[in-house]
N, C-alpha and C. Protein backbone atom coordinates (compact mmCIF):
# COMPACT_ATOMS: atom_id res chain seq x y z
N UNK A 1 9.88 -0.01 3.09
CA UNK A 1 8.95 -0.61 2.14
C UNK A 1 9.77 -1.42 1.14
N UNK A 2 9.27 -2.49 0.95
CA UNK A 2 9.91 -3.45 0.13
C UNK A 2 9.63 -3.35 -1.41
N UNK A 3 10.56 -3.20 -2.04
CA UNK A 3 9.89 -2.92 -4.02
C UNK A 3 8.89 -4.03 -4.08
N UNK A 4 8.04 -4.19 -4.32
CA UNK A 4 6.69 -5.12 -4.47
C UNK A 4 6.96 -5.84 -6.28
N UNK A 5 7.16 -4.83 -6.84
CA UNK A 5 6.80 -4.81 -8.08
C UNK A 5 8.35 -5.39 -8.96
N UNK A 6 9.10 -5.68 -8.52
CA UNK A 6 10.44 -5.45 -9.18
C UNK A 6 10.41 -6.64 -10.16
N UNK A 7 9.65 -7.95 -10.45
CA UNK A 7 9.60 -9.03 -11.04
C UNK A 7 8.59 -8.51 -12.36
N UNK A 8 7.75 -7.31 -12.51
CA UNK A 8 7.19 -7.18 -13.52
C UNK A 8 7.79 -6.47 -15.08
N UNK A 9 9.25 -6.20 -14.85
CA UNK A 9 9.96 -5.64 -15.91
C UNK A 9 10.04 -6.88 -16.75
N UNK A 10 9.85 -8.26 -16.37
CA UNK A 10 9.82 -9.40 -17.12
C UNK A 10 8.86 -9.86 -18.32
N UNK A 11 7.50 -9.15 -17.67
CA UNK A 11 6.54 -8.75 -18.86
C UNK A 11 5.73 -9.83 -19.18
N UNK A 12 6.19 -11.11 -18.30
CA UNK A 12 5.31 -12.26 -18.46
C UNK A 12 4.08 -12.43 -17.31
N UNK A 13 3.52 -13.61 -17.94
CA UNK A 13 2.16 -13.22 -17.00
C UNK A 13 2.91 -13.80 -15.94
N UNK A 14 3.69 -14.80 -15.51
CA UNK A 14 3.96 -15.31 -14.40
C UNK A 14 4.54 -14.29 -13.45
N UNK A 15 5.85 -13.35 -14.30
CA UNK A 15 5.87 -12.12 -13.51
C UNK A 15 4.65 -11.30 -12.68
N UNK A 16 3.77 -10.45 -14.04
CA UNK A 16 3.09 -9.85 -13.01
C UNK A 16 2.09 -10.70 -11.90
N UNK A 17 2.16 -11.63 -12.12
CA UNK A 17 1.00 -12.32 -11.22
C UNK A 17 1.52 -12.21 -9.52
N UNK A 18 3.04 -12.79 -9.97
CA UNK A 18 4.15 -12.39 -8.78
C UNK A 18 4.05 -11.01 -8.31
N UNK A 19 3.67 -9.93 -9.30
CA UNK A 19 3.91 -8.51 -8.65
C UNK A 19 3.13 -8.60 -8.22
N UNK A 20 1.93 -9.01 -8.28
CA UNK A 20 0.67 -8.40 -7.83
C UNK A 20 1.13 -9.30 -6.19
N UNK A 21 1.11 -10.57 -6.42
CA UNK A 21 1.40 -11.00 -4.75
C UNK A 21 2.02 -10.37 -4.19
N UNK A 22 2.94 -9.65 -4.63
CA UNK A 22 3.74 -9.13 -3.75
C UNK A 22 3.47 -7.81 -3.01
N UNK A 23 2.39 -6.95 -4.02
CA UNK A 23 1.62 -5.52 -4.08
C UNK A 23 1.06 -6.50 -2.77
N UNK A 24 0.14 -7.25 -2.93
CA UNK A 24 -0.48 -7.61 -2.02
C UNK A 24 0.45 -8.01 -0.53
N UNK A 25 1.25 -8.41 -0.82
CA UNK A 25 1.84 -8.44 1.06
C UNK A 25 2.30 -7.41 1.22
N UNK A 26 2.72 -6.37 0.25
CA UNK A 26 3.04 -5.23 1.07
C UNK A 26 1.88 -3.90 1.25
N UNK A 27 1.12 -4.20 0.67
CA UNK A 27 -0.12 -3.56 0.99
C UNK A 27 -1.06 -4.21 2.55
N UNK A 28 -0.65 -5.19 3.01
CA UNK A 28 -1.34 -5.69 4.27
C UNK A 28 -0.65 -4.97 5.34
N UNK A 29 0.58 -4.29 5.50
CA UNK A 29 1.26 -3.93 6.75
C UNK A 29 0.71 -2.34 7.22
N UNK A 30 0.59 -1.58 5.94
CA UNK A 30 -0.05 -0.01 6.08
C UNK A 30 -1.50 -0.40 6.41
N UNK A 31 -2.39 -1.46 5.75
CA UNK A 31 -3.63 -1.42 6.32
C UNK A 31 -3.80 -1.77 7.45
N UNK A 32 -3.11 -2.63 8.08
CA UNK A 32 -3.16 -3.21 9.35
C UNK A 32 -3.38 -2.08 10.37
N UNK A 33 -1.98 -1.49 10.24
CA UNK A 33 -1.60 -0.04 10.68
C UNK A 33 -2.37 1.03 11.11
N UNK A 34 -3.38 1.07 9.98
CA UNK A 34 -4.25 1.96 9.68
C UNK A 34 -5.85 1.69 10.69
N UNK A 35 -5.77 -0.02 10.24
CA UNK A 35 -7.14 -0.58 11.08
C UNK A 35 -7.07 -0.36 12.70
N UNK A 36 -5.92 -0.47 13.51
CA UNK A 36 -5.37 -0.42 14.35
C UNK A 36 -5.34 1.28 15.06
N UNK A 37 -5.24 1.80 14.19
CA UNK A 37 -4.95 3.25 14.30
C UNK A 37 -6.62 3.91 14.78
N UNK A 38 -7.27 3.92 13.77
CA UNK A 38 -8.91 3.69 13.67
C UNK A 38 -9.34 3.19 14.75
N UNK A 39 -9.05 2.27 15.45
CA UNK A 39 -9.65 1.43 16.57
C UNK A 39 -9.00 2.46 17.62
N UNK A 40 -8.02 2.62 18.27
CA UNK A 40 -7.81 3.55 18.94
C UNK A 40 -8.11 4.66 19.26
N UNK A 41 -8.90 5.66 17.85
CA UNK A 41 -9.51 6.48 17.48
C UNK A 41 -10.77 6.28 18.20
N UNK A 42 -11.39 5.58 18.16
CA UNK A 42 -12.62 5.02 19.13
C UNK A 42 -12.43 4.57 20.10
N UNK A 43 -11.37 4.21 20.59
CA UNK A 43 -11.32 3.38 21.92
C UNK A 43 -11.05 4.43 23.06
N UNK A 44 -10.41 5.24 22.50
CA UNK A 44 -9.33 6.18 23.64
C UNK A 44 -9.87 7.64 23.77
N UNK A 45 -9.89 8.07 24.64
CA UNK A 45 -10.55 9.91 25.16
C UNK A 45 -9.35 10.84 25.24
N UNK A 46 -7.99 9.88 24.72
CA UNK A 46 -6.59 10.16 25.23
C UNK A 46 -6.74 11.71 24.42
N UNK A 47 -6.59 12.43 24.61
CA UNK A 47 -6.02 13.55 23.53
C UNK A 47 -4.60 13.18 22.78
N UNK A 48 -3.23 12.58 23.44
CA UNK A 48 -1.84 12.22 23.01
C UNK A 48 -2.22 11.01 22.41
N UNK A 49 -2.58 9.83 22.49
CA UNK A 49 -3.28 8.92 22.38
C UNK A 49 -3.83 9.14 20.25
N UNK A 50 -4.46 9.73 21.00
CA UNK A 50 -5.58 10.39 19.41
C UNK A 50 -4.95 10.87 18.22
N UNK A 51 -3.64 11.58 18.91
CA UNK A 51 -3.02 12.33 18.17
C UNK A 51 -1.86 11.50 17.37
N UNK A 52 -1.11 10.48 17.81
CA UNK A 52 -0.59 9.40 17.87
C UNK A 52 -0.92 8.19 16.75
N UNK A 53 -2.17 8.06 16.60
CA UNK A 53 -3.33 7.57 15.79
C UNK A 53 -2.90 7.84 14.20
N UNK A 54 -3.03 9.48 15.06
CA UNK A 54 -3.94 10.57 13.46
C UNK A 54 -2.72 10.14 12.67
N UNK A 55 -1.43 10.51 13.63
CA UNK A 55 -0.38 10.72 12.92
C UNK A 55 0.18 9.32 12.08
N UNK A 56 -0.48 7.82 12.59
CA UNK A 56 0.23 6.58 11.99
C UNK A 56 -0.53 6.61 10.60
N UNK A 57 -1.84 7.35 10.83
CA UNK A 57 -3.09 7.30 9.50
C UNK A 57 -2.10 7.86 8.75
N UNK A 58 -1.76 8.98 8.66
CA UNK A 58 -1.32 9.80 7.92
C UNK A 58 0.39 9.49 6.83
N UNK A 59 0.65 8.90 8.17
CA UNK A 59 2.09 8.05 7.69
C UNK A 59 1.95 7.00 6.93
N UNK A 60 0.63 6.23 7.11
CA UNK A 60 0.25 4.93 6.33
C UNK A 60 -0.31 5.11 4.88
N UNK A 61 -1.26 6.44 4.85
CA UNK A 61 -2.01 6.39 3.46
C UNK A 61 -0.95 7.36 2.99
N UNK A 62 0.19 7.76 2.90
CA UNK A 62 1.41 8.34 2.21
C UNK A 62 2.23 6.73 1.61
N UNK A 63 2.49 6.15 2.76
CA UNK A 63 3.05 4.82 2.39
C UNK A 63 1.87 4.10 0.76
N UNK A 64 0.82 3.56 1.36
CA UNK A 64 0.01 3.33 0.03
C UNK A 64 -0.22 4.04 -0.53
N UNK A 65 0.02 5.29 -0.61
CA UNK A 65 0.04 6.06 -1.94
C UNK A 65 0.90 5.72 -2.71
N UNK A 66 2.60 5.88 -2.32
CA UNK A 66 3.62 5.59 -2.68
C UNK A 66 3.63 4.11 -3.35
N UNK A 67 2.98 3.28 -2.60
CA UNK A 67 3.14 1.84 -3.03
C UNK A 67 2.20 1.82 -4.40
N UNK A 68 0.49 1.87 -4.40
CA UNK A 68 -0.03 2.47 -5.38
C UNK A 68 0.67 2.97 -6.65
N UNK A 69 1.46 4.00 -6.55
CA UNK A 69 2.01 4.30 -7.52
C UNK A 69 3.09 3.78 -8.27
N UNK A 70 3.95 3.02 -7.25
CA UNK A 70 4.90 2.29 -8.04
C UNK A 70 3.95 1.25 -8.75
N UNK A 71 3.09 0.72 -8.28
CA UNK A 71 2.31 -0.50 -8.62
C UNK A 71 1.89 0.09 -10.25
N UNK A 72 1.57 1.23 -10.14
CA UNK A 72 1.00 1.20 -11.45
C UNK A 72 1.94 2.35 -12.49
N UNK A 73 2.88 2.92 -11.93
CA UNK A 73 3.97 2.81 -12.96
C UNK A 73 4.72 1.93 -13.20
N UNK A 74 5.06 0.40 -12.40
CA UNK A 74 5.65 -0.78 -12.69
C UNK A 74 4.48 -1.59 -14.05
N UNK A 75 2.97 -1.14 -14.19
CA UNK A 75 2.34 -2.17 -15.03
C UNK A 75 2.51 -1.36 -15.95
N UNK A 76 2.12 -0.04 -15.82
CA UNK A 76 2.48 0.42 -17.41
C UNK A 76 3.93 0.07 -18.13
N UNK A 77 5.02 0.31 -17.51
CA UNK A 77 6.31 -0.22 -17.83
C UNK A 77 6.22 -1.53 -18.38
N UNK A 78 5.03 -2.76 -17.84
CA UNK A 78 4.92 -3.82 -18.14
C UNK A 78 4.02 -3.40 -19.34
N UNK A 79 3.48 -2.65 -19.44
CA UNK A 79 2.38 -2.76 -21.15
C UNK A 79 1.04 -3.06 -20.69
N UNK A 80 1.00 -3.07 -19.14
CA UNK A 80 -0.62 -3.38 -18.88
C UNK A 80 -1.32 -2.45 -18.99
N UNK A 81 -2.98 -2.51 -19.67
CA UNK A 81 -3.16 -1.26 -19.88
C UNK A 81 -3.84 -0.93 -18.50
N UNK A 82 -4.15 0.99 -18.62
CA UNK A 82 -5.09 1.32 -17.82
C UNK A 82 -6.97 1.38 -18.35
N UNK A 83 -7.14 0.74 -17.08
CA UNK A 83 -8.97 0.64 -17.91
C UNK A 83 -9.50 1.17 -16.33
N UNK A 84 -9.97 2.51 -17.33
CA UNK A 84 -11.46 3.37 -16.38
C UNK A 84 -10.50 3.48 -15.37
N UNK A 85 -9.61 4.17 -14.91
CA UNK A 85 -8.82 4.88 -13.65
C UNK A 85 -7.80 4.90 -13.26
């Protein structure tokens, strides 16, 4: 996983605007992952197959968790506030 966020210690808007692009391309590779995973989940009767799946889900929403969180301990560090969550 690539630091997404590393341009927002700068504190300008041009920074975070950059973090956020960047949150955003690295947030497309776990969803992909995930959409992909899901589809297989339906496609396949495989039992190994299924299991295979479960396990990329599981590896992926750990990954965006992780990413998630840097994301928003990188804005507070930046002074952005939190509103409602």
């Amino acid at each position: 996983m690539t630091s997404s966020l590393s341009g927002a210690e700068g504190h300008s808007p041009a920074a975070l605007v950059e973090a956020v692009r960047a949150f955003d391309h690295d947030a497309r590779s776990p969803l992909s992952a995930l959409a992909a995973a899901a589809e297989l989940l339906d496609a396949s009767d495989d039992p190994g197959l299924q299991a295979e799946a479960r396990e990329v889900i599981v590896r992926q929403v750990k990954r965006l968790s992780a990413l998630f969180a840097g994301f928003r301990e990188r804005m507070a560090m930046a002074g952005v506030e939190k509103d409602g969550g």
